[in-house]
N, C-alpha and C. Protein backbone atom coordinates (compact mmCIF):
# COMPACT_ATOMS: atom_id res chain seq x y z
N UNK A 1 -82.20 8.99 5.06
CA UNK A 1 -81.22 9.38 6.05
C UNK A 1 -79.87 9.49 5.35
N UNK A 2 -79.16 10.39 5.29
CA UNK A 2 -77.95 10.88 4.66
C UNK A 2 -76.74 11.10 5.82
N UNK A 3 -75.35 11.04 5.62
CA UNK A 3 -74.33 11.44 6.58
C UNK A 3 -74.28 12.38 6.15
N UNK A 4 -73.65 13.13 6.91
CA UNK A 4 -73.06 14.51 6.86
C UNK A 4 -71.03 14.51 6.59
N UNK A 5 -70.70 14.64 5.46
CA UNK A 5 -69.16 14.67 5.43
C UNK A 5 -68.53 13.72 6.57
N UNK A 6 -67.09 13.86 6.22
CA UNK A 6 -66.74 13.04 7.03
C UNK A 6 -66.65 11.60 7.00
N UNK A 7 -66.19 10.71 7.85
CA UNK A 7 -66.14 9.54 7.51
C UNK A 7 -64.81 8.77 7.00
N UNK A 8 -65.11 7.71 6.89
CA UNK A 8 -63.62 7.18 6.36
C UNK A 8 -63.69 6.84 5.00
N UNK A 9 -62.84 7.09 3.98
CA UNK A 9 -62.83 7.37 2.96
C UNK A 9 -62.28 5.46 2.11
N UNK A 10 -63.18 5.43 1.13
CA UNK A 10 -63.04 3.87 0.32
C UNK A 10 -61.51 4.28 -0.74
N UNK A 11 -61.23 2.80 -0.64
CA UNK A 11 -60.13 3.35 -1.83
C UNK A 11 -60.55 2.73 -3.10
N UNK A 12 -60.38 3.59 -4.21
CA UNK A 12 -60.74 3.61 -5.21
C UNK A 12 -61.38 2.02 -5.61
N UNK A 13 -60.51 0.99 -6.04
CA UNK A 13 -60.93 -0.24 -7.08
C UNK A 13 -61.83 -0.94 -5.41
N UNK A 14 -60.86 -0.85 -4.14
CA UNK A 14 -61.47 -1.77 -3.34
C UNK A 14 -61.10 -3.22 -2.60
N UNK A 15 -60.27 -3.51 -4.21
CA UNK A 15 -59.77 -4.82 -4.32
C UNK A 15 -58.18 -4.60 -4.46
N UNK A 16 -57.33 -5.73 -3.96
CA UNK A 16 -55.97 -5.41 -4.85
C UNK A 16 -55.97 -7.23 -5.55
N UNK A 17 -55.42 -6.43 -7.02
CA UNK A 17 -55.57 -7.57 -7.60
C UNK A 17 -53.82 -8.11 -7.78
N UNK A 18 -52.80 -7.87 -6.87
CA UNK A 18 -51.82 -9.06 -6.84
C UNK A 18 -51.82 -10.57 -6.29
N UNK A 19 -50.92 -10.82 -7.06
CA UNK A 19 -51.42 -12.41 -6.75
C UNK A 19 -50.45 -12.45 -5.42
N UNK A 20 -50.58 -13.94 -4.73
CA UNK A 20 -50.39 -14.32 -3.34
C UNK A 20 -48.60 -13.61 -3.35
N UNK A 21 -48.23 -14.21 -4.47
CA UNK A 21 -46.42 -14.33 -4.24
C UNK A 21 -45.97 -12.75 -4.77
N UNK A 22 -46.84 -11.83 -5.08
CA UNK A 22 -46.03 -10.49 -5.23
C UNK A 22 -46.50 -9.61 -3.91
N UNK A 23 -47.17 -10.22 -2.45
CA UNK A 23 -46.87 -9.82 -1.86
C UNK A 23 -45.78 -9.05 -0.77
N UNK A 24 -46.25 -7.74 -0.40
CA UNK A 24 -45.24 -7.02 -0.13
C UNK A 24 -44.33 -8.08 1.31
N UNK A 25 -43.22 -7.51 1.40
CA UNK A 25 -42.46 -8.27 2.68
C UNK A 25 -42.92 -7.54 3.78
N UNK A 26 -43.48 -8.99 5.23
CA UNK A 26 -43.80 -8.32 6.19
C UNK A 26 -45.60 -8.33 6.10
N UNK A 27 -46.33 -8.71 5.50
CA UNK A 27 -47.43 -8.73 5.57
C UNK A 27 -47.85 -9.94 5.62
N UNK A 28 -46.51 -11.18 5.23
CA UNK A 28 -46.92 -12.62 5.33
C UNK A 28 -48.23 -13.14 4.35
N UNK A 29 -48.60 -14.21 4.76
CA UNK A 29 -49.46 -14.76 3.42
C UNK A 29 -50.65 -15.21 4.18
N UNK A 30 -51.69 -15.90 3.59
CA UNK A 30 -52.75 -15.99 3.81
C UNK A 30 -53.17 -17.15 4.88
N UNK A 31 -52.55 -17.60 5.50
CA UNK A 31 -52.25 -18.10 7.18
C UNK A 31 -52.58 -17.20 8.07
N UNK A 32 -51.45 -16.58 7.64
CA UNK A 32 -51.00 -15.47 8.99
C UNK A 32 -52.28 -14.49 8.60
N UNK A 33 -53.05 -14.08 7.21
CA UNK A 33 -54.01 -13.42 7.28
C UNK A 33 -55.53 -13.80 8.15
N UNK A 34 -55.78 -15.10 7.73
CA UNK A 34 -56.55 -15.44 8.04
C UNK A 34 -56.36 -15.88 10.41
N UNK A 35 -55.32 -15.89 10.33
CA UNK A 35 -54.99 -16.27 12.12
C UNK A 35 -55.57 -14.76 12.57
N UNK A 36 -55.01 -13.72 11.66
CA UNK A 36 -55.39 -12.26 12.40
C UNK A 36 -56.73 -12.20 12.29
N UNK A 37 -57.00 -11.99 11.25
CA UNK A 37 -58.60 -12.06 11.29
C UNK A 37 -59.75 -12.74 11.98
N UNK A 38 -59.52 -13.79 12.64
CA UNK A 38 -59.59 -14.95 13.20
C UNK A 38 -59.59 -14.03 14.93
N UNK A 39 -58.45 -13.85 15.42
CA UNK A 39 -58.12 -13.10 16.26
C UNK A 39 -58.64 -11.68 16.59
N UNK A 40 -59.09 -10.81 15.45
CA UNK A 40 -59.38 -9.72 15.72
C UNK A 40 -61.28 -9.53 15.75
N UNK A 41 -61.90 -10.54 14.81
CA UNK A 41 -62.79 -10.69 14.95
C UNK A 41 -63.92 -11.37 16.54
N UNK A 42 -62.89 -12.13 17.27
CA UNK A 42 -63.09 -13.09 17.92
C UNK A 42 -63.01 -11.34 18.96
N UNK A 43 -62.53 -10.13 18.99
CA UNK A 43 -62.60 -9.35 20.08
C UNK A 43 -63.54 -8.59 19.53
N UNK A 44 -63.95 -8.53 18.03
CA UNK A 44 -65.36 -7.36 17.90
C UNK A 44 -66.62 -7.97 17.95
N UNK A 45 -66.17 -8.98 17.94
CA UNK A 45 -67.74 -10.36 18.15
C UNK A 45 -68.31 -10.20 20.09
N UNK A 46 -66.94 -9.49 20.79
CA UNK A 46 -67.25 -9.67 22.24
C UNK A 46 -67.98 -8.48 22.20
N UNK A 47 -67.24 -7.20 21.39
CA UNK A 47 -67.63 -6.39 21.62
C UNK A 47 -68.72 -5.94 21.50
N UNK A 48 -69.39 -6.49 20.40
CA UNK A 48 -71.26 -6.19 19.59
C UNK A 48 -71.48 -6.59 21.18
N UNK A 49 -71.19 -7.81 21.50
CA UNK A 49 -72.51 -8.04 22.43
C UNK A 49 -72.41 -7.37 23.86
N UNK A 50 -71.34 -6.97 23.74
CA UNK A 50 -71.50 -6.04 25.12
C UNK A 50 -72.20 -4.77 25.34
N UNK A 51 -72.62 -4.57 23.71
CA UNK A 51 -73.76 -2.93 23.63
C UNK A 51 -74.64 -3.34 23.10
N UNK A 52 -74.84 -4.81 23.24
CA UNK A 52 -76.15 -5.08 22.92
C UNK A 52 -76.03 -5.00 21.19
N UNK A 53 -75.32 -4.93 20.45
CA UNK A 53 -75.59 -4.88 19.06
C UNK A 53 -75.28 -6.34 18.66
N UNK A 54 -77.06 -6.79 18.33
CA UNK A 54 -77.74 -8.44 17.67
C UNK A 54 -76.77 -8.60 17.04
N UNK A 55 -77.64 -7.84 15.80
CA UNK A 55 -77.54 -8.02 14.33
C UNK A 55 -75.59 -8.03 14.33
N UNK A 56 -75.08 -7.19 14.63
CA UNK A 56 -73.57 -6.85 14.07
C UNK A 56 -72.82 -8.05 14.81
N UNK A 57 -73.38 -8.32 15.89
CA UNK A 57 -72.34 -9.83 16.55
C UNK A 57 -72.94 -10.75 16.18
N UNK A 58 -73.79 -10.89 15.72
CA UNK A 58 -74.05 -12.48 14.91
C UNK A 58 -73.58 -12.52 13.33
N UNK A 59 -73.69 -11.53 12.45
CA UNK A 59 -72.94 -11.14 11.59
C UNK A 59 -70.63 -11.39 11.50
N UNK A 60 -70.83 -11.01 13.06
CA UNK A 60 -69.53 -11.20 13.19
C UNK A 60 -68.94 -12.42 13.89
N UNK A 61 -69.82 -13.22 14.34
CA UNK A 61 -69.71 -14.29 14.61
C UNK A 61 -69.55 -15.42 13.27
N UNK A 62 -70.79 -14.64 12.23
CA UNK A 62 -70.22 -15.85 11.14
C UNK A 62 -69.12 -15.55 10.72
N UNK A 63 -68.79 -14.57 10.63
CA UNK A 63 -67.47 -14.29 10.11
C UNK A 63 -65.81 -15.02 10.71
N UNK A 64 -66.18 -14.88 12.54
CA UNK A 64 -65.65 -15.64 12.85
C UNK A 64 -65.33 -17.55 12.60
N UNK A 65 -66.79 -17.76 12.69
CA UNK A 65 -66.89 -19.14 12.31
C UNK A 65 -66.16 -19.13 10.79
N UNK A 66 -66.59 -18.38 9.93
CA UNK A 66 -65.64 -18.84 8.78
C UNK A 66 -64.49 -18.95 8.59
N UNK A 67 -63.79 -17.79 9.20
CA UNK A 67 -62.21 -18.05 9.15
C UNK A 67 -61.26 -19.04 10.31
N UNK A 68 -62.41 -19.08 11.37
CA UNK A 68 -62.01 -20.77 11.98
C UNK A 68 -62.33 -21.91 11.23
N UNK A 69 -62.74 -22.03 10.31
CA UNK A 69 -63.08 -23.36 9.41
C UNK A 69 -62.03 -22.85 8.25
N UNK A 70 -61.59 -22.10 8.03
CA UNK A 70 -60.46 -22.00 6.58
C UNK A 70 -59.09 -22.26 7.78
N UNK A 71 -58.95 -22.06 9.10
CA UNK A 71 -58.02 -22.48 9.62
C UNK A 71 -57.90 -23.95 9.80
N UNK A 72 -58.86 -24.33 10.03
CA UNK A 72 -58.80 -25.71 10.34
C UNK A 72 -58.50 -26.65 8.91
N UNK A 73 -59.15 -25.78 8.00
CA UNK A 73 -59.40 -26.77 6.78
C UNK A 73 -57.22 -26.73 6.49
N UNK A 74 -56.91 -25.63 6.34
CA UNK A 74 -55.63 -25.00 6.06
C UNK A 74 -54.80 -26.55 6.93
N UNK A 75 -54.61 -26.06 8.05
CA UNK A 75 -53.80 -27.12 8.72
C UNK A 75 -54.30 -28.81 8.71
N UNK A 76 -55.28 -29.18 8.26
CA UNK A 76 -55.61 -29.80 8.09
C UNK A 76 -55.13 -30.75 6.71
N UNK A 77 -54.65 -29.54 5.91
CA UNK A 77 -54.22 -30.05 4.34
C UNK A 77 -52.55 -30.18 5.00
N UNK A 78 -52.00 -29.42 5.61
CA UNK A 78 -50.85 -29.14 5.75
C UNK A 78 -50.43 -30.44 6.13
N UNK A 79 -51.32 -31.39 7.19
CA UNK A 79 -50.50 -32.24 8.43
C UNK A 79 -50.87 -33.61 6.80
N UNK A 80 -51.17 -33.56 5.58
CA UNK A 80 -51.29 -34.89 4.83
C UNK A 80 -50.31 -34.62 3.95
């Protein structure tokens, strides 16, 4: 099974390899990354299961669960 053109296009490497502190201003750091992600996942996790897609909301559920456990672990270091 093949696509036909189209589609959304990868960017080249995939990765960006700057470190935490040459982040650009306004994109904040890896808190605030992980709270969004956290947040945005927690509405496509509703969404799989409202069309019935298993596989992609349990997939996105771990995903959720993970970045609620790097939150917790995060504030958790913060409050010692």
């Amino acid at each position: 099974m093949s696509k036909a053109g189209g589609g959304r296009k990868r960017s080249a490497s995939g990765r960006d390899r700057r470190s935490r502190a040459q982040e650009p201003d306004g994109e904040g750091g890896p808190d605030e990354a992980v709270t969004f992600i956290t947040e945005t996942v927690a509405d496509l996790v509703e969404l799989a299961k409202r069309h019935k897609l298993e596989i992609l909301g349990y997939l996105l559920a771990m995903v959720q669960l993970e970045a609620e456990e790097r939150l917790r672990l995060r504030s958790r270091r913060k409050l010692s």
